[in-house]
N, C-alpha and C. Protein backbone atom coordinates (compact mmCIF):
# COMPACT_ATOMS: atom_id res chain seq x y z
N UNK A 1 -30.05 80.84 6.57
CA UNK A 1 -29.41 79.62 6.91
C UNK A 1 -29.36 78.70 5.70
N UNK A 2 -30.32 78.86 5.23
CA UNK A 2 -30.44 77.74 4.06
C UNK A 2 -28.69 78.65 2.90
N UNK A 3 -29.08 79.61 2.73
CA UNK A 3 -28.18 80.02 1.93
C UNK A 3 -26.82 79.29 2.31
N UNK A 4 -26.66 79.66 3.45
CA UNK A 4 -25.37 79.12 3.92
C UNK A 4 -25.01 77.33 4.28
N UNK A 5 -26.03 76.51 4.79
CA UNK A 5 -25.99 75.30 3.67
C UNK A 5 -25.80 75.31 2.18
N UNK A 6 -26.33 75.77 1.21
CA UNK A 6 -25.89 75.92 -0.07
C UNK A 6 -24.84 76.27 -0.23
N UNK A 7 -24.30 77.14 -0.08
CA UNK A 7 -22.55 77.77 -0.07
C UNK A 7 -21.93 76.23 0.65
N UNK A 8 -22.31 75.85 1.82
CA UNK A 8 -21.36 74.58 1.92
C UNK A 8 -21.39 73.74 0.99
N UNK A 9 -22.03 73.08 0.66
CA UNK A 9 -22.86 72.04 0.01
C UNK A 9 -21.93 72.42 -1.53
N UNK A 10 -21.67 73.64 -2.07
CA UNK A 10 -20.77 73.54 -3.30
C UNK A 10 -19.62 73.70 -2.90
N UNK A 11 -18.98 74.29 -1.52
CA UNK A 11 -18.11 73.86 -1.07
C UNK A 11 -17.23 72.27 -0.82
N UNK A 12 -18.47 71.92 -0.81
CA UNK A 12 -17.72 70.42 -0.22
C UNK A 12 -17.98 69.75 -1.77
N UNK A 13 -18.84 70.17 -2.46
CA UNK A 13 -18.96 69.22 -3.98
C UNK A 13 -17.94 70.23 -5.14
N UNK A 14 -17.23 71.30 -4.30
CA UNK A 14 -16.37 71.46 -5.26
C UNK A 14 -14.96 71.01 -4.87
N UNK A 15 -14.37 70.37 -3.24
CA UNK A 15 -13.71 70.12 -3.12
C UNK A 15 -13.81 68.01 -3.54
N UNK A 16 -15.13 67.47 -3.49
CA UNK A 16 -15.16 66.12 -3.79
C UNK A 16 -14.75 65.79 -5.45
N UNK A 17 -15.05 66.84 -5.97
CA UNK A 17 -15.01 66.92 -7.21
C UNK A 17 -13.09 67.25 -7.52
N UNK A 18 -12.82 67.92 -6.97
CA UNK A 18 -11.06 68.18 -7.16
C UNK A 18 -10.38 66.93 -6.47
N UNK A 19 -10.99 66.37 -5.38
CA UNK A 19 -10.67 64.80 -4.90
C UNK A 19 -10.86 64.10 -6.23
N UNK A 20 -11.84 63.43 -6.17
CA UNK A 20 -12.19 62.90 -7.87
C UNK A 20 -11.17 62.74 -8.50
N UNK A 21 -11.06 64.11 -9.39
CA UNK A 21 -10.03 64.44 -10.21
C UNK A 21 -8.96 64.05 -9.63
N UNK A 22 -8.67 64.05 -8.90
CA UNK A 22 -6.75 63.88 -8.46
C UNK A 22 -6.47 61.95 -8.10
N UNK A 23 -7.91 61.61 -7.75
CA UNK A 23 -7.75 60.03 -7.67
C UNK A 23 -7.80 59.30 -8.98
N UNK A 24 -8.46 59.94 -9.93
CA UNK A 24 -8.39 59.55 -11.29
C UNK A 24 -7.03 59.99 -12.14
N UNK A 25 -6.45 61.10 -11.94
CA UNK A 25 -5.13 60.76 -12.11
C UNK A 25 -3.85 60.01 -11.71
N UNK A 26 -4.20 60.09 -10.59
CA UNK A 26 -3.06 58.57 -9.65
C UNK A 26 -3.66 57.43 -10.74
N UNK A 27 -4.95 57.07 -10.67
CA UNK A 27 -4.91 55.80 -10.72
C UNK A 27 -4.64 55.43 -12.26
N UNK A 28 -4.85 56.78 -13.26
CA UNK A 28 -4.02 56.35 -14.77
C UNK A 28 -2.52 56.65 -14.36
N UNK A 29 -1.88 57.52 -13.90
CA UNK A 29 -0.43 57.40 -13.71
C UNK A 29 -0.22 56.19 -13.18
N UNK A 30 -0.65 55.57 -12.37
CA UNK A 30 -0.39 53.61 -11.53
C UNK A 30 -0.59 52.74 -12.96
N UNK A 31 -1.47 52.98 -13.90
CA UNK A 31 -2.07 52.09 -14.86
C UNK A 31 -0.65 52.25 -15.89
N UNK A 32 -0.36 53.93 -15.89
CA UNK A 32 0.93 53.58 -17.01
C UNK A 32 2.13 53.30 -16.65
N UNK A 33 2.14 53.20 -15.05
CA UNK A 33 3.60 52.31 -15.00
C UNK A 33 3.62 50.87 -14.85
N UNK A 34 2.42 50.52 -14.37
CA UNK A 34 2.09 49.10 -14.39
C UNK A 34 2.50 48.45 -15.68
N UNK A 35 1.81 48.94 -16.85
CA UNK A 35 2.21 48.96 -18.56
C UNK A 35 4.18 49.01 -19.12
N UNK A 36 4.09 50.03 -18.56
CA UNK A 36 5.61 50.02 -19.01
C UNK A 36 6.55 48.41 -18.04
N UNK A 37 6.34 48.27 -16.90
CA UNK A 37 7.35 47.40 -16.07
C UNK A 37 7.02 45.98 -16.93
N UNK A 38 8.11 45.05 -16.66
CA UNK A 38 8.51 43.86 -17.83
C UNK A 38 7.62 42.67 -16.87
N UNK A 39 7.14 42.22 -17.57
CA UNK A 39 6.25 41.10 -17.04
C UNK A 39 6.69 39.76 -17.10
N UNK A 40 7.48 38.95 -15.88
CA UNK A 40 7.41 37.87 -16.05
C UNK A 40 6.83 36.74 -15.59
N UNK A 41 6.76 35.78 -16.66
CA UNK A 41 5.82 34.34 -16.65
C UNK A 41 6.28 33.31 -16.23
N UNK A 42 6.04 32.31 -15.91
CA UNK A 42 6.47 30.87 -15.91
C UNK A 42 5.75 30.03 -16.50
N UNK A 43 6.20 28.76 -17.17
CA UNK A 43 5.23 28.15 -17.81
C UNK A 43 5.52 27.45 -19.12
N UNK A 44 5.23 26.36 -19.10
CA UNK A 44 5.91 25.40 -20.45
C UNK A 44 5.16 26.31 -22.05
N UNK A 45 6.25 25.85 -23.00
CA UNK A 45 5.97 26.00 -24.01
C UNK A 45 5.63 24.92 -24.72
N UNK A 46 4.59 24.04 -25.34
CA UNK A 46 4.67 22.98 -25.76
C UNK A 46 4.94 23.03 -27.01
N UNK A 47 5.96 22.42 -27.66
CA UNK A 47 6.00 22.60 -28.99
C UNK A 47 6.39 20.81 -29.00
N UNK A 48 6.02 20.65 -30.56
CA UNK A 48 6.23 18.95 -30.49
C UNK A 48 6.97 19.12 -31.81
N UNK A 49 6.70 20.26 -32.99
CA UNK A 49 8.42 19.47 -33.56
C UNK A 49 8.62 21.04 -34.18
N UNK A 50 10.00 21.58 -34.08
CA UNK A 50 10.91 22.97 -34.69
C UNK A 50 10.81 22.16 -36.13
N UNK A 51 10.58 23.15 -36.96
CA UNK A 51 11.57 23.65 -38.64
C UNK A 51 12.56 24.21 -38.70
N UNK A 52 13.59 24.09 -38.63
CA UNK A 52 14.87 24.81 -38.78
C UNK A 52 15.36 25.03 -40.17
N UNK A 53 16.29 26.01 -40.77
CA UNK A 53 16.17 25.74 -42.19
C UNK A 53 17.90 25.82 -42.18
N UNK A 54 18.42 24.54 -42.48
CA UNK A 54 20.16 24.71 -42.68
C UNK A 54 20.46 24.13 -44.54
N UNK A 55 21.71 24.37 -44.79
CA UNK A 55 21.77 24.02 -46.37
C UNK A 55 21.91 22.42 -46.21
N UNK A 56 21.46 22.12 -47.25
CA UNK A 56 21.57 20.43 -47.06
C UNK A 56 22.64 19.85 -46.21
N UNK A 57 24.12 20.14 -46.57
CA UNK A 57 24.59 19.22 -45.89
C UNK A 57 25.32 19.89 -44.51
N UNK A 58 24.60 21.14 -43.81
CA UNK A 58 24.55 21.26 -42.47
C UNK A 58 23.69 19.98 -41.62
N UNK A 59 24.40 19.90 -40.59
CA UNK A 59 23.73 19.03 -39.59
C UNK A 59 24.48 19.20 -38.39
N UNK A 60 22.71 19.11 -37.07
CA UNK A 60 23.46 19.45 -35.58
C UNK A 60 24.67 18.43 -35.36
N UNK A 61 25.12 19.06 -34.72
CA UNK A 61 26.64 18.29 -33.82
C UNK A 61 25.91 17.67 -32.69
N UNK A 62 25.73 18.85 -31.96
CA UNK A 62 25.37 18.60 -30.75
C UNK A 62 24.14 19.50 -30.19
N UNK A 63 23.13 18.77 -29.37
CA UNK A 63 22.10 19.64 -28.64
C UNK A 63 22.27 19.87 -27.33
N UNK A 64 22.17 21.14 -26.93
CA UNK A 64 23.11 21.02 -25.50
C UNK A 64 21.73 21.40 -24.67
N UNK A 65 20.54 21.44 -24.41
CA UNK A 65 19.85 21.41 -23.85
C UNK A 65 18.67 20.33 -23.99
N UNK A 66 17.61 19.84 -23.17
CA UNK A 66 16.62 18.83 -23.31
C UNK A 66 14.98 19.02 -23.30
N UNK A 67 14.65 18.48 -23.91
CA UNK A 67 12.92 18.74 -23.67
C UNK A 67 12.39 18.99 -22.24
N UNK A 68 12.40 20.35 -22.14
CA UNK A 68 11.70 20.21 -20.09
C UNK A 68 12.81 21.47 -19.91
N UNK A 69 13.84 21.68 -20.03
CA UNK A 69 15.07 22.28 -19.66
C UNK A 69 14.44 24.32 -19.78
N UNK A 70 14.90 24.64 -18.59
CA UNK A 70 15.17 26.05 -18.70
C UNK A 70 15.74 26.77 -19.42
N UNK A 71 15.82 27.80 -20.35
CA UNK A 71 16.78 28.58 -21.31
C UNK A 71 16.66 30.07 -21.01
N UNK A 72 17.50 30.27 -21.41
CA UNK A 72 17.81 31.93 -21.20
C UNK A 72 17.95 32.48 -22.36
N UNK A 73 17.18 34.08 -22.44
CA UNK A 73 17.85 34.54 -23.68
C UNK A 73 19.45 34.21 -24.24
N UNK A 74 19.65 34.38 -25.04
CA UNK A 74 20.97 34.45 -25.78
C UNK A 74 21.85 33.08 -25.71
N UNK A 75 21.02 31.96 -24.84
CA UNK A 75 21.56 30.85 -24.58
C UNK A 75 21.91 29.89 -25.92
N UNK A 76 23.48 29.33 -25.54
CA UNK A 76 22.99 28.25 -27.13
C UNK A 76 22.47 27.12 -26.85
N UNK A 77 21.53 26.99 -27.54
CA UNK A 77 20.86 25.21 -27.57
C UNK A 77 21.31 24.11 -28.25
N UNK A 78 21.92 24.56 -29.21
CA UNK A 78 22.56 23.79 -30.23
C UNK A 78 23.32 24.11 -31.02
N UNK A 79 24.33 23.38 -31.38
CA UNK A 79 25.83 23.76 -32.19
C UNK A 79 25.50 22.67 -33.36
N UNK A 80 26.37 23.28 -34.55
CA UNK A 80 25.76 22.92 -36.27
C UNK A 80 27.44 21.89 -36.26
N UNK A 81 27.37 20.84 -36.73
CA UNK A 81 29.17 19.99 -37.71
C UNK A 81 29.21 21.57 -38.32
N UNK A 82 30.56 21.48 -38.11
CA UNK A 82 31.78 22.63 -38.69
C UNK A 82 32.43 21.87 -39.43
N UNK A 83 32.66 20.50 -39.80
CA UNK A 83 33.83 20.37 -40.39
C UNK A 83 34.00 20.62 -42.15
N UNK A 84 32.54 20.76 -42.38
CA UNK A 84 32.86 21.50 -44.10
C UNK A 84 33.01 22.63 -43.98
N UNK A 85 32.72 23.85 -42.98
CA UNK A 85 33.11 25.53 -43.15
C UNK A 85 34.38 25.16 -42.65
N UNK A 86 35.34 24.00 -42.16
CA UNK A 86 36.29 24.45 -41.91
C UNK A 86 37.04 24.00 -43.09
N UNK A 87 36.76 23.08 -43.86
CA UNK A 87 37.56 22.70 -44.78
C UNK A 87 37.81 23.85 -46.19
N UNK A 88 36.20 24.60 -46.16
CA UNK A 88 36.23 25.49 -47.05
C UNK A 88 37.05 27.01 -46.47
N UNK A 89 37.02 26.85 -45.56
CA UNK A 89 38.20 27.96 -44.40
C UNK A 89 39.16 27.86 -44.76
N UNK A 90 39.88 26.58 -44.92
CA UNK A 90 41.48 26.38 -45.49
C UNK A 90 41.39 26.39 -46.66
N UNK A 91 40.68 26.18 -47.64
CA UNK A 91 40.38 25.97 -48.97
C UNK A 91 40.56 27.66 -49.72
N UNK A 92 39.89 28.28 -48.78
CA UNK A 92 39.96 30.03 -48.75
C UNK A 92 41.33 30.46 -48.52
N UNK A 93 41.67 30.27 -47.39
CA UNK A 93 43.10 30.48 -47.19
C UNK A 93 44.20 30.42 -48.05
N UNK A 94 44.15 29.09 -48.64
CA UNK A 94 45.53 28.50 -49.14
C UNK A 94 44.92 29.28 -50.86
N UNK A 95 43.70 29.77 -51.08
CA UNK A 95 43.69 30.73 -52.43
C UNK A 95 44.01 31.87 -51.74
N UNK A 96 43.52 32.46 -51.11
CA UNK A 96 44.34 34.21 -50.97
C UNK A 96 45.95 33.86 -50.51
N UNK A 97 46.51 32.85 -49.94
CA UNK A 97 47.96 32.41 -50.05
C UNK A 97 48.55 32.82 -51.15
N UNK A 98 48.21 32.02 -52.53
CA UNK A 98 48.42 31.72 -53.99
C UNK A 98 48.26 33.24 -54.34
N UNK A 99 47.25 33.95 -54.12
CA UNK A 99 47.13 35.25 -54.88
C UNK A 99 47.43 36.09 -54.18
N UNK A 100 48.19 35.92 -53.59
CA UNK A 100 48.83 37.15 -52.59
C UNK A 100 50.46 36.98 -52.93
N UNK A 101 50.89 35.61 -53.46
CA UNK A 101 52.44 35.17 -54.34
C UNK A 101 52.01 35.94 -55.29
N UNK A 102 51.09 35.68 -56.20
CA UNK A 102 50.88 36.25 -57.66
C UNK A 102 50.79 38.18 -57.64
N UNK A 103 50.39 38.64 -56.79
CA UNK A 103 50.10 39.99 -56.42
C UNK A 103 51.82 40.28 -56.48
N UNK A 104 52.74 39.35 -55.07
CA UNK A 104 54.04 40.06 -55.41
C UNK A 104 54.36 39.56 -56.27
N UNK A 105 54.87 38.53 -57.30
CA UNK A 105 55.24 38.41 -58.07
C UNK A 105 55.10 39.32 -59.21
N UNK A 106 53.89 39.92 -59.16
CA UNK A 106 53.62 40.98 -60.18
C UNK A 106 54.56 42.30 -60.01
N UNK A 107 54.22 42.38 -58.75
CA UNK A 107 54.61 43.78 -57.95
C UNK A 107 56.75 44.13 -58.27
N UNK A 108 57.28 42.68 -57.96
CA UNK A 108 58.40 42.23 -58.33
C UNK A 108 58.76 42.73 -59.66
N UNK A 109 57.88 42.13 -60.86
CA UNK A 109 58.16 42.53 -62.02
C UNK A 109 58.91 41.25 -62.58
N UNK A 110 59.91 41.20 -63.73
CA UNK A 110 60.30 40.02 -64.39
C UNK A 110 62.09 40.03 -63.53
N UNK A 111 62.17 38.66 -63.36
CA UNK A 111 63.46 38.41 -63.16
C UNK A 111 64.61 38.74 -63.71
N UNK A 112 65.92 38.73 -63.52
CA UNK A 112 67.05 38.99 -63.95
C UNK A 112 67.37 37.73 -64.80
N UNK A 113 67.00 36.56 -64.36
CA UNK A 113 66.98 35.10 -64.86
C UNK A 113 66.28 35.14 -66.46
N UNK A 114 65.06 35.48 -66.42
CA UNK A 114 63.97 35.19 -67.28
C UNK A 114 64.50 36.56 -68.28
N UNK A 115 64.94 37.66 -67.90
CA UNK A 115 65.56 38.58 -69.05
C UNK A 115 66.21 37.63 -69.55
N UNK A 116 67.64 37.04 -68.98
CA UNK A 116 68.80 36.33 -69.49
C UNK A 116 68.11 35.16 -70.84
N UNK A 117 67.47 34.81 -70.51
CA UNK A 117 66.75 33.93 -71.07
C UNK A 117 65.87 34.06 -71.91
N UNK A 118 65.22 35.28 -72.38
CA UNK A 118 65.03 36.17 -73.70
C UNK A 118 65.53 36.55 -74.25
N UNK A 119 66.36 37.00 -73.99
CA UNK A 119 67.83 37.22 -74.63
C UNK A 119 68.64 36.46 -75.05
N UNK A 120 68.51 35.14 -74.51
CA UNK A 120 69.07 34.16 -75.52
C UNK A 120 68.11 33.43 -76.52
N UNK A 121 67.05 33.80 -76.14
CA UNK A 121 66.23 33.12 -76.97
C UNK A 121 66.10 34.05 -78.76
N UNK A 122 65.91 35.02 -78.06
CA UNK A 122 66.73 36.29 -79.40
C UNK A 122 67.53 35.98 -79.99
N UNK A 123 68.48 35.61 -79.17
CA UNK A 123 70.11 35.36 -80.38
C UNK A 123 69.62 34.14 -80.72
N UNK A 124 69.34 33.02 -80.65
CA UNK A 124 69.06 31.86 -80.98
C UNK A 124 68.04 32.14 -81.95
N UNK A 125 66.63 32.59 -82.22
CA UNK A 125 66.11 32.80 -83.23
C UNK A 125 66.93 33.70 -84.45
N UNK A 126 67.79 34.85 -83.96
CA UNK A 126 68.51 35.74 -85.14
C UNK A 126 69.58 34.57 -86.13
N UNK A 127 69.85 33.61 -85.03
CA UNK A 127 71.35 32.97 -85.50
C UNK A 127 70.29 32.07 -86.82
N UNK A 128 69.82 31.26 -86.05
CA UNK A 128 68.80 30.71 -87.13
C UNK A 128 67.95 31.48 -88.38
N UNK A 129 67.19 32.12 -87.92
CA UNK A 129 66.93 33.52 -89.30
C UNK A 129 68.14 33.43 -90.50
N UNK A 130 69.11 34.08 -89.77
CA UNK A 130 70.33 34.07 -90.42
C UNK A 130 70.53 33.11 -91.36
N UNK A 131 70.91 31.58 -90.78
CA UNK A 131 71.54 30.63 -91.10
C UNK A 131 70.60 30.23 -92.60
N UNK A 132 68.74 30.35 -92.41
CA UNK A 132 67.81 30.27 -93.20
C UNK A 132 68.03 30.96 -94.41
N UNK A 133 68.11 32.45 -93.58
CA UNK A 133 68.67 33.37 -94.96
C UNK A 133 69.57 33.18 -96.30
N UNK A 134 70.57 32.71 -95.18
CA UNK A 134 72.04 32.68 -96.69
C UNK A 134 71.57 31.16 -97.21
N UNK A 135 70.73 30.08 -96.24
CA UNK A 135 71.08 28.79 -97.75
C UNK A 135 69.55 29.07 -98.36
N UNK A 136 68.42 30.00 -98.34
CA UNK A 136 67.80 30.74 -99.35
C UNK A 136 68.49 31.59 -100.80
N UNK A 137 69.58 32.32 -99.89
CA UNK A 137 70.67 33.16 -101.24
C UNK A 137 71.28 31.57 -102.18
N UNK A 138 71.98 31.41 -101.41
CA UNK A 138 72.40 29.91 -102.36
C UNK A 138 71.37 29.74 -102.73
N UNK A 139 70.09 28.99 -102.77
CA UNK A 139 69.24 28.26 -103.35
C UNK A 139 69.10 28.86 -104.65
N UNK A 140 68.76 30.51 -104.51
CA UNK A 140 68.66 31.14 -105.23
C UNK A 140 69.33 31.42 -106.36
N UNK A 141 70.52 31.54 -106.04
CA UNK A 141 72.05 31.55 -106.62
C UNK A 141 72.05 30.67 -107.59
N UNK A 142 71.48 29.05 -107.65
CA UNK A 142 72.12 28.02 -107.87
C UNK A 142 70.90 28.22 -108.65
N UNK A 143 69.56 28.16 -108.48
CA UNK A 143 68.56 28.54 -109.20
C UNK A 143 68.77 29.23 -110.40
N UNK A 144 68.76 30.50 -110.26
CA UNK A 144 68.95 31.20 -111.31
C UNK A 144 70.61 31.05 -112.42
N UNK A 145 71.62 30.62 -111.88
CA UNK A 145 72.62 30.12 -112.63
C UNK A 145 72.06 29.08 -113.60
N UNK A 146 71.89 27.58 -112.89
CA UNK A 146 72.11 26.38 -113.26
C UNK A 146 70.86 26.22 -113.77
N UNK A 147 69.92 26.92 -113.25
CA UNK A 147 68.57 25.64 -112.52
C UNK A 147 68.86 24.11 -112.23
N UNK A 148 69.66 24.37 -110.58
CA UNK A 148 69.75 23.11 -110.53
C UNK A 148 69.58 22.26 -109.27
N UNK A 149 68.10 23.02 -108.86
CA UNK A 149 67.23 23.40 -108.03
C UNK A 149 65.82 23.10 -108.21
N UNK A 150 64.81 22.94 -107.87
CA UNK A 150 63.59 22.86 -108.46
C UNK A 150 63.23 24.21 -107.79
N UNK A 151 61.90 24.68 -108.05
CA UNK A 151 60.98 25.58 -107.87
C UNK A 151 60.78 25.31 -106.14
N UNK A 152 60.32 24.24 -106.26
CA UNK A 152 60.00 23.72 -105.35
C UNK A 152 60.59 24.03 -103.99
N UNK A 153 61.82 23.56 -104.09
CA UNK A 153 63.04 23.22 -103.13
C UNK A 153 63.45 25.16 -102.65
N UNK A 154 63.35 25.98 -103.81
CA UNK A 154 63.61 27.74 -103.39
C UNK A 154 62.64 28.22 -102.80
N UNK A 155 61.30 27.72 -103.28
CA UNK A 155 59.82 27.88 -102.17
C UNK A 155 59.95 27.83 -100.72
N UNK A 156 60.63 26.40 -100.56
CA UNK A 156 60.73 25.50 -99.42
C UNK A 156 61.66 26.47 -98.73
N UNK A 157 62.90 26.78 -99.14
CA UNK A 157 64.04 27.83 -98.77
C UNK A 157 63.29 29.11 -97.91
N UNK A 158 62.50 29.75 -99.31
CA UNK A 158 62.21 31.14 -98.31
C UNK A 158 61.25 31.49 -97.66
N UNK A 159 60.16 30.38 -97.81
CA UNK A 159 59.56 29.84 -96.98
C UNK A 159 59.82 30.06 -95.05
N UNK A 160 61.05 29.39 -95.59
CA UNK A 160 62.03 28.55 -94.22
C UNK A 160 62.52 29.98 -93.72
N UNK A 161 63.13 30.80 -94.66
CA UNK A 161 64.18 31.98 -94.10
C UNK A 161 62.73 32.65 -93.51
N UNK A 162 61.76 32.93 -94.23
CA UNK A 162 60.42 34.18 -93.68
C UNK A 162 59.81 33.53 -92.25
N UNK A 163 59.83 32.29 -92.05
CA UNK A 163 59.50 31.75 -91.05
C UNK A 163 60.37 32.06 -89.84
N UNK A 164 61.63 31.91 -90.30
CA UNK A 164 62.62 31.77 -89.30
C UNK A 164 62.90 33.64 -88.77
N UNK A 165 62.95 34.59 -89.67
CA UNK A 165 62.54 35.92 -89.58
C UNK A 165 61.55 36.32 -88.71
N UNK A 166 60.58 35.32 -88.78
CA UNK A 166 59.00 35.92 -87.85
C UNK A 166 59.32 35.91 -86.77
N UNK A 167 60.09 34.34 -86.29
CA UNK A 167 60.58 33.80 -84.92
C UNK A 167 61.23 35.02 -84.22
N UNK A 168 62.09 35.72 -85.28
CA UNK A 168 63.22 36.30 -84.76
C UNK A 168 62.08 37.54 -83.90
N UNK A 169 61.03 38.09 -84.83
CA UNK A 169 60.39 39.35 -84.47
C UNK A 169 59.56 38.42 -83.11
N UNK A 170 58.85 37.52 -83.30
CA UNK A 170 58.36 36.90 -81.94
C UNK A 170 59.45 36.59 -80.48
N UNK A 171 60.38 36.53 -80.66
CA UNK A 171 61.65 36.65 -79.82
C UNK A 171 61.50 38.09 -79.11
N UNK A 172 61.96 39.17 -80.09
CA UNK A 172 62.03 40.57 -79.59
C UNK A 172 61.20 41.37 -78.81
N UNK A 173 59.53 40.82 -79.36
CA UNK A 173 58.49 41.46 -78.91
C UNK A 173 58.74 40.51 -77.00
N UNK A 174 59.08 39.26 -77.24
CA UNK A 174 59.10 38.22 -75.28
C UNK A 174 60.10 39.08 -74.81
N UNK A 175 61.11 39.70 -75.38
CA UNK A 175 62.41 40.24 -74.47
C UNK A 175 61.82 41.58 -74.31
N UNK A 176 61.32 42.43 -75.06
CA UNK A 176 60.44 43.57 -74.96
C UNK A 176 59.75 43.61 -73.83
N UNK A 177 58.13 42.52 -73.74
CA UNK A 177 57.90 42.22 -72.51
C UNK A 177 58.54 42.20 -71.50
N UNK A 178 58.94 41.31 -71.23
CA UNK A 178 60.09 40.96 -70.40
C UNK A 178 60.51 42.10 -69.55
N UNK A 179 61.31 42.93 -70.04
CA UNK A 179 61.50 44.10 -69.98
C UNK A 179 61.32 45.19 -69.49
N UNK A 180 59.79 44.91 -69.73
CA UNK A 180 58.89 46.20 -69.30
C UNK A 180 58.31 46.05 -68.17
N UNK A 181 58.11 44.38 -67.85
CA UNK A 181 57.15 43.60 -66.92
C UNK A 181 55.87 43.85 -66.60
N UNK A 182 55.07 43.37 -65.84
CA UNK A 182 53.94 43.11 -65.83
C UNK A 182 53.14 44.75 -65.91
N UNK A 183 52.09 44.65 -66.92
CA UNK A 183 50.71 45.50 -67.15
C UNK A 183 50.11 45.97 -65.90
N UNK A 184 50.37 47.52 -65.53
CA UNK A 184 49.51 47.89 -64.53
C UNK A 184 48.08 47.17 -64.58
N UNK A 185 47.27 46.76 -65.42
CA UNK A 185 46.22 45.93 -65.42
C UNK A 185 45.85 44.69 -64.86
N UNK A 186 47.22 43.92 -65.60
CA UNK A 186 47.39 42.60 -64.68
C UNK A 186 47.68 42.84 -63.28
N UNK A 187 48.24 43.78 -62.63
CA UNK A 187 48.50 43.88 -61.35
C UNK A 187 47.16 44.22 -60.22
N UNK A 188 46.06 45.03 -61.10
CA UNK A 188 44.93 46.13 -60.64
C UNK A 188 43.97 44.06 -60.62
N UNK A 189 43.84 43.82 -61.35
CA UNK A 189 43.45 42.57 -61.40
C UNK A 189 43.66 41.58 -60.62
N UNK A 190 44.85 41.34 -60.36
CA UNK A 190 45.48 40.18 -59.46
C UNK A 190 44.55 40.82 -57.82
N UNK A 191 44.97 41.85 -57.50
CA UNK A 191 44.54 42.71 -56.46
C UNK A 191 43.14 42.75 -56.22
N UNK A 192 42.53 42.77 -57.16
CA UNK A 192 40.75 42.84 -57.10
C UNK A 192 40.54 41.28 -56.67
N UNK A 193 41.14 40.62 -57.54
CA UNK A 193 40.61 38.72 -57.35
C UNK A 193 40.85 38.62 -55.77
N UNK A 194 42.24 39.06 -54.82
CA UNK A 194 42.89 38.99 -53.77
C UNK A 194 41.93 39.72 -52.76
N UNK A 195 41.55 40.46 -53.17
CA UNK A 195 40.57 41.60 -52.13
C UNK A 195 39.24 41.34 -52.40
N UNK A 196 38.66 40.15 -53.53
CA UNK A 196 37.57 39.34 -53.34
C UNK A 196 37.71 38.20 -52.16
N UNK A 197 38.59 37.95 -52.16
CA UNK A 197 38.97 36.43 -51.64
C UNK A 197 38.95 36.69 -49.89
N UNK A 198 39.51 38.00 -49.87
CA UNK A 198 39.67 38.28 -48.18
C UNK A 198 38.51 38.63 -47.48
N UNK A 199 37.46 38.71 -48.61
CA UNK A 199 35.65 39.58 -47.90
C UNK A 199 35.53 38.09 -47.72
């Protein structure tokens, strides 16, 4: 008999023991969902004065809530004066405006106008060159005949004609330009300043 008390006796302390065990797992599985679920509070926050950090001449507009007042995440409390980001808004604008003319204008190339107008500026330096030229030959002419000329005055002459010659080559090289119109560079440029301006 006794034996068979003993056989119960680990019977029942091997089933208290698998009880045990299975109540100690409920009660950490209860502990880790308790942990995970969102906990909410009620209850003042006392704060008596915020640091906020804005650039100097930011300042609130308006505070749209009050000391005591309920808030919600994502709520706004307060709105900042806009009226200098807006002025620098148009200020932005009206430059990518300007460089967005200058971009086509590039893109355009040189006018039919502004050729015309190198082109006369050409003949107008050649005519002059010219005109320099021959009263240099006279000067010269009259020089070496008569001497009746100074040194001076034939200096002054070809002076005048080599000057008026340069004009002519500074003419050719603007109608040249002109011509060719604007430097893939200047254009790659205009475009970079324009595609700064729009970030």
């Amino acid at each position: 008999m006794k034996r068979r008390q003993k056989g119960i006796l680990a019977v029942v302390f091997v089933l208290l023991a698998g009880l045990g065990l299975f109540a100690y797992q409920q009660h950490e599985a209860a502990v880790k969902r308790a942990a995970t679920q969102e906990l909410t509070l009620s209850g003042n926050v006392d704060l008596r004065e915020v640091t906020l950090s804005f650039r100097e001449s930011d300042r609130i507009k308006e505070m749209l809530v009050e000391e005591g007042d309920t808030v919600e995440e994502g709520q706004v409390l307060a709105r900042l004066d806009t009226d200098e980001l807006a002025i620098n808004l148009r200020k932005t604008k009206a430059q990518i405006a300007a460089q967005q003319s200058t971009v086509e204008k590039l893109h355009n190339g040189t006018r039919t106008e502004e050729l015309h107008q190198a082109e006369q500026k050409l003949r107008a330096a050649e005519a002059a060159a010219s005109n320099a030229q021959g009263v240099y030959e006279r000067r010269q002419a009259v020089y070496d005949s008569v001497e009746g000329i100074s040194a001076q005055e034939l200096d002054n002459a070809r002076t005048d004609a080599e000057a008026k010659q340069a004009a002519v080559e500074e003419a050719r090289e603007a109608l040249r330009e002109a011509q060719n119109g604007p430097r893939q560079e200047d254009i790659a440029a205009a475009e970079a300043n324009l595609q700064a301006l729009e970030e």
